[in-house]
C-alpha atoms as a PDB file:
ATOM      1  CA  UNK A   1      14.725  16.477  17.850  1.00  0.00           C
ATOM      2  CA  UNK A   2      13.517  15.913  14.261  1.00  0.00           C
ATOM      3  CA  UNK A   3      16.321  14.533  12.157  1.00  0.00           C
ATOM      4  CA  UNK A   4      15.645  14.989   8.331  1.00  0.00           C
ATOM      5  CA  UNK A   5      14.964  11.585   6.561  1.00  0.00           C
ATOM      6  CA  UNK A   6      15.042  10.214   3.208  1.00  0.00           C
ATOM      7  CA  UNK A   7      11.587  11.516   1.573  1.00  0.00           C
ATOM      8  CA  UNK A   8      10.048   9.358  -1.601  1.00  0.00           C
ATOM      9  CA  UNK A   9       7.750  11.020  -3.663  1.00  0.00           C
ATOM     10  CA  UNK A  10       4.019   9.358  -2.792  1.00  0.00           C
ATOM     11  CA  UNK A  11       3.075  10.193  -6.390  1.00  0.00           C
ATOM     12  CA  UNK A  12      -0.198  12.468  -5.542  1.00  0.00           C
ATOM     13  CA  UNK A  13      -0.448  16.036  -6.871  1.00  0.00           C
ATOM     14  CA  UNK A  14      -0.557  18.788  -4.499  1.00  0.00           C
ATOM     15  CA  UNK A  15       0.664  15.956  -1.157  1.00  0.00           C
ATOM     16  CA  UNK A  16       3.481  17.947  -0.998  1.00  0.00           C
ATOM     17  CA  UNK A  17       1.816  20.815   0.052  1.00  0.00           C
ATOM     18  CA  UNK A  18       0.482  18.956   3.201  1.00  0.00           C
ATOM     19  CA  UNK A  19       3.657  16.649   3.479  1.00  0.00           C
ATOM     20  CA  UNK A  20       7.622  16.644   1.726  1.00  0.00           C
ATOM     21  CA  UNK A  21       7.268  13.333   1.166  1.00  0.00           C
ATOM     22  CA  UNK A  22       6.978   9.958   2.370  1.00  0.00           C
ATOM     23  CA  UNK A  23      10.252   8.904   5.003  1.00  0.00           C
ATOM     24  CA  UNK A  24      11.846   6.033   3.140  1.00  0.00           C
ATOM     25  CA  UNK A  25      11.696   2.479   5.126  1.00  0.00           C
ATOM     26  CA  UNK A  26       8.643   3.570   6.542  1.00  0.00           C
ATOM     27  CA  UNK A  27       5.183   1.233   6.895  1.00  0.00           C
ATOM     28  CA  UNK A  28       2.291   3.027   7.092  1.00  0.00           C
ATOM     29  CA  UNK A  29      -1.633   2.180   7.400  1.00  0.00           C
ATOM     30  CA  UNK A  30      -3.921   3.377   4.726  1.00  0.00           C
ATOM     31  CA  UNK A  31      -7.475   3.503   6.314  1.00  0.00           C
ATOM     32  CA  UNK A  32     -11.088   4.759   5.154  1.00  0.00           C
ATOM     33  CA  UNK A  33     -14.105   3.937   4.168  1.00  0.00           C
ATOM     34  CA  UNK A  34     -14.939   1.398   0.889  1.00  0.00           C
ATOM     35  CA  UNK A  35     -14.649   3.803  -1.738  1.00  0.00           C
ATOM     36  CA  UNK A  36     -12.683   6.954  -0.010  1.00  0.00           C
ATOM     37  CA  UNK A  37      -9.411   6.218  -2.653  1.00  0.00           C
ATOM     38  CA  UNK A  38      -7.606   4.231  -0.309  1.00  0.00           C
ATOM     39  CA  UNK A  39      -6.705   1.718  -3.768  1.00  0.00           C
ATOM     40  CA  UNK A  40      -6.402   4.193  -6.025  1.00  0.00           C
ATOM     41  CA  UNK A  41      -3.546   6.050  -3.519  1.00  0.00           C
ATOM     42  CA  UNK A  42      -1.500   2.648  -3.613  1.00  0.00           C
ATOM     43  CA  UNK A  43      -1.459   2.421  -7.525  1.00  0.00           C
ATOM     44  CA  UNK A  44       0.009   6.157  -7.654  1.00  0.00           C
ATOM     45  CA  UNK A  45       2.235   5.677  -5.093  1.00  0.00           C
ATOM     46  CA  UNK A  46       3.545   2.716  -6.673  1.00  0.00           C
ATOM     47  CA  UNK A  47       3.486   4.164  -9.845  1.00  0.00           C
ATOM     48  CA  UNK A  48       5.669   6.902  -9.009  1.00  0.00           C
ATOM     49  CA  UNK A  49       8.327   4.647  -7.708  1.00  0.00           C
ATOM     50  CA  UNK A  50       8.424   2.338 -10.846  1.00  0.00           C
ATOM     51  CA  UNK A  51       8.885   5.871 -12.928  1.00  0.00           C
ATOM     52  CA  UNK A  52      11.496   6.780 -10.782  1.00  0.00           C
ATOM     53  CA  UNK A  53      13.132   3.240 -11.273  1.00  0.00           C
ATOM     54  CA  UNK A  54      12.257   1.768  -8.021  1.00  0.00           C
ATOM     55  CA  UNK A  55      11.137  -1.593  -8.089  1.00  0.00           C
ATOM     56  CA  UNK A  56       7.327  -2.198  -6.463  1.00  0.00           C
ATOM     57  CA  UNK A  57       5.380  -5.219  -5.302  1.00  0.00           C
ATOM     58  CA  UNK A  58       1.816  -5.381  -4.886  1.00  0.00           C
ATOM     59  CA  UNK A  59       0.171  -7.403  -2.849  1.00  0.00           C
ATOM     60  CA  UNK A  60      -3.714  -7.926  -4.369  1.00  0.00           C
ATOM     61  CA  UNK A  61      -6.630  -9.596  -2.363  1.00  0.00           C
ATOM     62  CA  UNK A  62      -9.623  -7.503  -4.424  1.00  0.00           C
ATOM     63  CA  UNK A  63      -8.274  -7.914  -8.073  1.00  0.00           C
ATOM     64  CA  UNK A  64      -6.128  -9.949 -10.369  1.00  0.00           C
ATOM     65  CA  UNK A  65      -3.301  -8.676 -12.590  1.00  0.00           C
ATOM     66  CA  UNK A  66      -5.370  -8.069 -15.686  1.00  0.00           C
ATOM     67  CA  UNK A  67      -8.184  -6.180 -13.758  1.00  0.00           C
ATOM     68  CA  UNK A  68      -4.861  -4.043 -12.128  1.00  0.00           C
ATOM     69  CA  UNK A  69      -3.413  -2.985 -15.126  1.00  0.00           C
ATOM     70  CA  UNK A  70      -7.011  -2.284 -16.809  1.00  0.00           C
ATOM     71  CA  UNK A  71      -7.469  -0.144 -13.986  1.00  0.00           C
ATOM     72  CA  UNK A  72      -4.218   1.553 -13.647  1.00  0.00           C
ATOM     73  CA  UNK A  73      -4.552   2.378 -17.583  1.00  0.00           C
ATOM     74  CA  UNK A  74      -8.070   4.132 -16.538  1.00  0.00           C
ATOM     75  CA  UNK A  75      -5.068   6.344 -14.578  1.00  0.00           C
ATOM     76  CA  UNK A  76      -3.377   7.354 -17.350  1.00  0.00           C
ATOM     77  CA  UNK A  77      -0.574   4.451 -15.817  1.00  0.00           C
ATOM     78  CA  UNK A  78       1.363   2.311 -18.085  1.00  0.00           C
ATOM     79  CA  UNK A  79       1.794  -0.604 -16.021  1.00  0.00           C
ATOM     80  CA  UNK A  80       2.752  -3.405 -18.587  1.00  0.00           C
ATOM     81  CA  UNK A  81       5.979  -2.081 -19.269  1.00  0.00           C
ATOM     82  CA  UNK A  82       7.359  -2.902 -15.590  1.00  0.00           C
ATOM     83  CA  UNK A  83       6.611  -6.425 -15.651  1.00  0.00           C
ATOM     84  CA  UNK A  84       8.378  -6.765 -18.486  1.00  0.00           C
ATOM     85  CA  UNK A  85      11.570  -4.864 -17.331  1.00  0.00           C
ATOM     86  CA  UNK A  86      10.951  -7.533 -14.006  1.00  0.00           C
ATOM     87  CA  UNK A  87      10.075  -3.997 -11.789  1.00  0.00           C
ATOM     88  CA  UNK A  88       6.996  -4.933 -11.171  1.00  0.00           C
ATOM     89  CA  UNK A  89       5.382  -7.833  -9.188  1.00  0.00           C
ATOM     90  CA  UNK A  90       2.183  -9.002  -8.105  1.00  0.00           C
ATOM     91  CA  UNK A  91       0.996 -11.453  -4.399  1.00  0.00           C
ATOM     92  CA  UNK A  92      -1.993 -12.712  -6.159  1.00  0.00           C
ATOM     93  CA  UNK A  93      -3.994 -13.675  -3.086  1.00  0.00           C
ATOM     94  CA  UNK A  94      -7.571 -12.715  -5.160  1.00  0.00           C
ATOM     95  CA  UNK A  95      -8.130 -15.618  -7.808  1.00  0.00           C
ATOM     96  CA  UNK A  96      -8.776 -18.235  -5.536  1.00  0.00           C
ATOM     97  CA  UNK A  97     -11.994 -17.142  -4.826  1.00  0.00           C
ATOM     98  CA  UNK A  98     -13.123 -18.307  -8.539  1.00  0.00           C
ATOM     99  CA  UNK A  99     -10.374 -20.721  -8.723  1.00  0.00           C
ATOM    100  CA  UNK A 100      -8.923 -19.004 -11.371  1.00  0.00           C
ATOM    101  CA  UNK A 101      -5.040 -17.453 -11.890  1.00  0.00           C
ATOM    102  CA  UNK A 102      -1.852 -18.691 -13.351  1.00  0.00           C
ATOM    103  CA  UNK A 103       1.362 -18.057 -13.059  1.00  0.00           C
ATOM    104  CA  UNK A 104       2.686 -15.590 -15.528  1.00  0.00           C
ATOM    105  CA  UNK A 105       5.295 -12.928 -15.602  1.00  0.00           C
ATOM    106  CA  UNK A 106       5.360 -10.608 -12.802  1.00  0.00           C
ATOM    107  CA  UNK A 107       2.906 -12.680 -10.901  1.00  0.00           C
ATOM    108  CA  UNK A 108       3.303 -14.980  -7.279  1.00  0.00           C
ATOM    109  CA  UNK A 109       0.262 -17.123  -7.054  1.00  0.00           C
ATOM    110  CA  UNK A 110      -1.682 -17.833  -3.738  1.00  0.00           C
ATOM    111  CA  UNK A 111      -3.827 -19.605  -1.753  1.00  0.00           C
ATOM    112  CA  UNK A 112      -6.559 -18.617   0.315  1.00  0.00           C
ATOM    113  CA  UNK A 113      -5.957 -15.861   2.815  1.00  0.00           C
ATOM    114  CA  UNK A 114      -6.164 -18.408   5.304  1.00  0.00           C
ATOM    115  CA  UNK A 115      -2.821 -19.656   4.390  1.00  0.00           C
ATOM    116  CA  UNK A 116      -0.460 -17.029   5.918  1.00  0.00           C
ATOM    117  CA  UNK A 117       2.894 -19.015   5.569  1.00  0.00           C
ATOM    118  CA  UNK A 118       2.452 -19.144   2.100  1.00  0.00           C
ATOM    119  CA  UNK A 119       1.123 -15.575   1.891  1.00  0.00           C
ATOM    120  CA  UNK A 120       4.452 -14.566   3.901  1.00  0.00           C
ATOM    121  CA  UNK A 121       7.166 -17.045   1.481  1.00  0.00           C
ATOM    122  CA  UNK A 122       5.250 -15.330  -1.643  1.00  0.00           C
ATOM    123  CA  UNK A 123       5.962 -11.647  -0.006  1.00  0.00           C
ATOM    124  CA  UNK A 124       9.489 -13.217   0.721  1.00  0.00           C
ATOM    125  CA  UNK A 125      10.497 -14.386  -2.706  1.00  0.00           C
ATOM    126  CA  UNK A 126       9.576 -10.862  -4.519  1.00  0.00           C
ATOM    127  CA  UNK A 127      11.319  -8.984  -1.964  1.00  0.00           C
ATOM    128  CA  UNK A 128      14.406 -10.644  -2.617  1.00  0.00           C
ATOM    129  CA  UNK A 129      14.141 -10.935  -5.706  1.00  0.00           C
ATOM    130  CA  UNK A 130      14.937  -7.052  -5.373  1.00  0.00           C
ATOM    131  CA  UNK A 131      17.923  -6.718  -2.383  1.00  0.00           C
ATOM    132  CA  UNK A 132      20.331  -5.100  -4.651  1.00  0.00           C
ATOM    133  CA  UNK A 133      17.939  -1.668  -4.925  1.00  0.00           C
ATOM    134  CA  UNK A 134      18.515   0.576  -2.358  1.00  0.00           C
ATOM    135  CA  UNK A 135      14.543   2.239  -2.542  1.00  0.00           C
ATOM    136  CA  UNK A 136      11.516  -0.164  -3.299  1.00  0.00           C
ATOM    137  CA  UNK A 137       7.903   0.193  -2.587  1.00  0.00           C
ATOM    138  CA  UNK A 138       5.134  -2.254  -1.747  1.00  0.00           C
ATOM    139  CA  UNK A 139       1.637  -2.064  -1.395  1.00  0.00           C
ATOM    140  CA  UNK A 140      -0.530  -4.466   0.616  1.00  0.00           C
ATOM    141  CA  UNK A 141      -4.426  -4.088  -0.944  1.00  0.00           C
ATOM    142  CA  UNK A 142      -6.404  -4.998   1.514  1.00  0.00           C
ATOM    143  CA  UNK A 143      -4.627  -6.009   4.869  1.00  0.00           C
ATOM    144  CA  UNK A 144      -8.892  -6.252   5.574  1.00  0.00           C
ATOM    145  CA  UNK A 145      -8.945  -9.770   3.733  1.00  0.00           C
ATOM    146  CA  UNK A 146      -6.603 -11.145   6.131  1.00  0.00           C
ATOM    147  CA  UNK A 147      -8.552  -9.726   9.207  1.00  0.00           C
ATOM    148  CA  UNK A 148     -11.548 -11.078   7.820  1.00  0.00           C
ATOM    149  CA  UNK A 149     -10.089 -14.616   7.414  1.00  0.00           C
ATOM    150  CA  UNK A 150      -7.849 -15.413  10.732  1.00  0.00           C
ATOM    151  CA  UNK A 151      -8.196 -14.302  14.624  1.00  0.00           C
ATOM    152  CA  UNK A 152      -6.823 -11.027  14.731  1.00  0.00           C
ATOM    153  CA  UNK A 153      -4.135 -12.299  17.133  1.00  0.00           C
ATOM    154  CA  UNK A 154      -2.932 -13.964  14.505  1.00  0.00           C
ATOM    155  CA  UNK A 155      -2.633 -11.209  12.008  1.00  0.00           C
ATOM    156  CA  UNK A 156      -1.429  -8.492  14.289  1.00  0.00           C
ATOM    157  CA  UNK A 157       1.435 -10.821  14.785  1.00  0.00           C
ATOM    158  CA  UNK A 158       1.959 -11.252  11.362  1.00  0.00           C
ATOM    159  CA  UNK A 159       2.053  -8.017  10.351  1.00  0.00           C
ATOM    160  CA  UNK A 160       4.716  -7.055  12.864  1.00  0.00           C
ATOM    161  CA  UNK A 161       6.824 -10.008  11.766  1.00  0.00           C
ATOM    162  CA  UNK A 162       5.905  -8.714   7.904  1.00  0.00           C
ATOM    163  CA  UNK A 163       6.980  -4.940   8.954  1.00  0.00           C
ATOM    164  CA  UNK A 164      10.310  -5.900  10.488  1.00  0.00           C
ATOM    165  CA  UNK A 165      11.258  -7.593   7.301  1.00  0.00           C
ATOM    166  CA  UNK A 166      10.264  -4.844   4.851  1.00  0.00           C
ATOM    167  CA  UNK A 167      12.117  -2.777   6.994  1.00  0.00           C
ATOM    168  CA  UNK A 168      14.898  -4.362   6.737  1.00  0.00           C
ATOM    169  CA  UNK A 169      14.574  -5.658   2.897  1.00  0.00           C
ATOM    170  CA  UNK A 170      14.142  -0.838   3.018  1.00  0.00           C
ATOM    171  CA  UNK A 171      10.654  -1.381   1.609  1.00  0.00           C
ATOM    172  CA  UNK A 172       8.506   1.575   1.927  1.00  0.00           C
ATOM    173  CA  UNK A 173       5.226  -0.013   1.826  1.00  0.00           C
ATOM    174  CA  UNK A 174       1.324   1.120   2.384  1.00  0.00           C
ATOM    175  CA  UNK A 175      -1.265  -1.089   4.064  1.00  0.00           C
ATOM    176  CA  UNK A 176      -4.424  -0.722   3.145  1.00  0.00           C
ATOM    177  CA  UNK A 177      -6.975  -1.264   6.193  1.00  0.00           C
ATOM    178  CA  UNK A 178     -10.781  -0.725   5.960  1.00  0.00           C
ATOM    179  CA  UNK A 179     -12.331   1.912   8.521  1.00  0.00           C
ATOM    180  CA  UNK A 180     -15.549   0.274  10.365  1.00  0.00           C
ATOM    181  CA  UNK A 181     -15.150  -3.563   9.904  1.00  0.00           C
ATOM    182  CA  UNK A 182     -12.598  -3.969  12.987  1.00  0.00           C
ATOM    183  CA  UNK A 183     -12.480  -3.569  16.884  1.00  0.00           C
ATOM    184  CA  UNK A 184     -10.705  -0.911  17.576  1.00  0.00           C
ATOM    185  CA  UNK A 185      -8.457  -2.497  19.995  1.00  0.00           C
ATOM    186  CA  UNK A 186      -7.145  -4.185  16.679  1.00  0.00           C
ATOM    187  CA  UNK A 187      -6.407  -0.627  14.896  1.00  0.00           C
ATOM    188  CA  UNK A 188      -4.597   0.429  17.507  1.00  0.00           C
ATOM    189  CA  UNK A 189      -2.500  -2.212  17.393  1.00  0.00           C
ATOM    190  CA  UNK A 190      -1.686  -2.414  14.136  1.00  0.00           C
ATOM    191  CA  UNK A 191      -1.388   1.596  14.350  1.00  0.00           C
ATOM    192  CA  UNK A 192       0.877   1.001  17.179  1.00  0.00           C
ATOM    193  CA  UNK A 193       3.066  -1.789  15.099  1.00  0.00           C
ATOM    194  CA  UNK A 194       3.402   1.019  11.720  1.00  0.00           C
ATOM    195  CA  UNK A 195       5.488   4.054  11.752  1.00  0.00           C
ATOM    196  CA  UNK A 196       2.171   6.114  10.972  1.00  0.00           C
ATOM    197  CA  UNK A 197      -1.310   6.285   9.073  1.00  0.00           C
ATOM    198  CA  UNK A 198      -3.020   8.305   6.727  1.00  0.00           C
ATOM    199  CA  UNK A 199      -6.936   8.650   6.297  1.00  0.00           C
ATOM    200  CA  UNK A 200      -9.185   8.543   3.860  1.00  0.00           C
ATOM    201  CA  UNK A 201     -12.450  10.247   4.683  1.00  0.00           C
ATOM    202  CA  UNK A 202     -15.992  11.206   3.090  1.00  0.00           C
ATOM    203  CA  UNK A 203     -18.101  13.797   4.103  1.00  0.00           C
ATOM    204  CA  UNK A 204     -21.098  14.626   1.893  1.00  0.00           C
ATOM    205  CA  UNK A 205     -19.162  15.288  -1.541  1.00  0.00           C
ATOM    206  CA  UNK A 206     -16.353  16.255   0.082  1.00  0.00           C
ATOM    207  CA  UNK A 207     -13.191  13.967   0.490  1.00  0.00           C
ATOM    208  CA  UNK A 208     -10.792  14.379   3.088  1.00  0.00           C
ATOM    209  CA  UNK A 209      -7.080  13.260   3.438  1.00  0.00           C
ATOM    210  CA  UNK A 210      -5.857  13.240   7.673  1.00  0.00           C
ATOM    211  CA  UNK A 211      -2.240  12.097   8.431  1.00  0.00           C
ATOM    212  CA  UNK A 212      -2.115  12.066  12.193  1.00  0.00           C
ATOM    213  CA  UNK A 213       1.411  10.844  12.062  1.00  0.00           C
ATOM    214  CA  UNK A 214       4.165   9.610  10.528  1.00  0.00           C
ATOM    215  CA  UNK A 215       7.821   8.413  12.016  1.00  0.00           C
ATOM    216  CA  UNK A 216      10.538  10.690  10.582  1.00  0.00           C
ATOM    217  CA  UNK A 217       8.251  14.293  10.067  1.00  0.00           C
ATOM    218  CA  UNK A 218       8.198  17.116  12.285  1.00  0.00           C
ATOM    219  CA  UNK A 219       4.539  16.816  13.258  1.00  0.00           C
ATOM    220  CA  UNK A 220       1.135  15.932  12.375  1.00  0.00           C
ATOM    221  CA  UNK A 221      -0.291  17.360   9.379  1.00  0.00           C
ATOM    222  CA  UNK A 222      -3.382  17.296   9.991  1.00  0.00           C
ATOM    223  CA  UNK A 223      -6.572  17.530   7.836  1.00  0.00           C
ATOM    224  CA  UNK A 224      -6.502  18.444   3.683  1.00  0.00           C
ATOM    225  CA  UNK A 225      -9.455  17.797   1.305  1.00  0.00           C
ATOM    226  CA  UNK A 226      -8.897  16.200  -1.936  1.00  0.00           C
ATOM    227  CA  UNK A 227     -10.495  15.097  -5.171  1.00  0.00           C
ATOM    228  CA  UNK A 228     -10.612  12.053  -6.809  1.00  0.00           C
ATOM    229  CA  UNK A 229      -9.930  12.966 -11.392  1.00  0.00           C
ATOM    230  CA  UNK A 230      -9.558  10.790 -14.131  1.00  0.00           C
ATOM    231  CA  UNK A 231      -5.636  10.845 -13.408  1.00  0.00           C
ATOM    232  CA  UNK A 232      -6.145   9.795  -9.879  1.00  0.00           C
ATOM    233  CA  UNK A 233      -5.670  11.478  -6.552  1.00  0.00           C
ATOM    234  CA  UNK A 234      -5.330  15.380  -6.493  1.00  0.00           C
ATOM    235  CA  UNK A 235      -5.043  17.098  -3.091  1.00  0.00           C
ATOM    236  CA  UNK A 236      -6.153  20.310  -3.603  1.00  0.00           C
ATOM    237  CA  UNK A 237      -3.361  23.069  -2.211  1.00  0.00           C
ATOM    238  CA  UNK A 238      -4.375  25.374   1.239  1.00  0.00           C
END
């Protein structure tokens, strides 16, 4: 029997005519193509939350802070304001690839993606950092890095210990996941480990959003086509 859930806006024009919302305390995989919108879905989401007063973590493995907020301005997304009102955080797990990064405001720095213990106390110290909010969202761009840079054992195992934690912490979070790269013996288990995925997909000029499922909604929702404006992410109504 379906049993109505707590739904959090996923910050995406027109979503809501293809789902209510996102179930709060849900993780769910984000997976496409490079260049389908898969990134550019986190920011909103997150976005959303932090104008709604929720508090939001990013993890970033493709881009530091300054790059983030140059490209969430692009958006039309104020994201400077939220660090400094301590709503926003960053995982930077990107800078040590030109040995670059400092700490600063808002911002956890990382090793390599090699290093998942620190990885998983940086993850721990922003979430609780935030226990006393009831709704929080996190985004993890790209879960790919990791896969890249450990045996897949090892990350399928972290992820489930990762997901039981935001659960609990009541993290909504999104987990970004490239489409092509991976075995897909490892999809489905990290499909199997989340609580439901969304796709990102390109055909010819046309982009396509699928959501085969996702724990707490009546039923899949099937396939919706989208554009990609100068605001973001606009799914464009049946």
């Amino acid at each position: 029997m379906y049993v109505q859930e707590t739904l959090l806006n996923p910050g995406v024009p027109g979503l809501e005519s293809v789902l209510a919302g996102l179930p709060a305390k849900t993780t769910i995989i984000v997976a496409g193509a490079p260049g389908t919108g898969k990134t550019t879905l986190c920011k909103q989401f997150l976005f959303q939350g932090l104008r709604d007063g929720q508090p939001a973590i990013m993890v970033l493995t493709n881009e530091n802070k300054e790059e983030l907020v140059a490209s969430m301005r692009g958006l039309g997304m104020n994201a400077s304001q939220f660090f400094e009102k301590n709503l926003f955080k960053l995982i930077d797990v990107y800078s040590w690839t030109a040995g670059t990064g400092r700490e600063e405001k808002g911002v956890i720095m990382c090793g390599t993606p090699t290093d998942l213990n620190d990885i998983s106390l940086a993850i721990s110290n922003a979430v609780s950092e935030y226990r006393n909010h009831p709704v929080k969202r996190l985004a993890f761009d790209n879960f790919t890095t990791l896969l890249f840079h450990n045996p897949s054992e090892n990350i399928i195992k972290f992820f489930e210990i990762l997901k039981g934690r935001l659960d609990a912490e009541g993290f909504t979070s999104l987990f970004v996941v490239e489409e092509g790269p991976h075995a897909p013996q490892v999809m489905a288990s990290l499909e199997a480990i989340a609580d439901g995925s969304m796709a990102l997909k390109r055909l010819g000029e046309k982009r396509f959003l699928e959501v085969p499922k996702i724990r707490g909604l009546p039923a899949p929702m099937g396939r919706t086509r989208f554009e990609i404006t100068n605001k973001g992410i606009v799914v464009l109504r049946k």
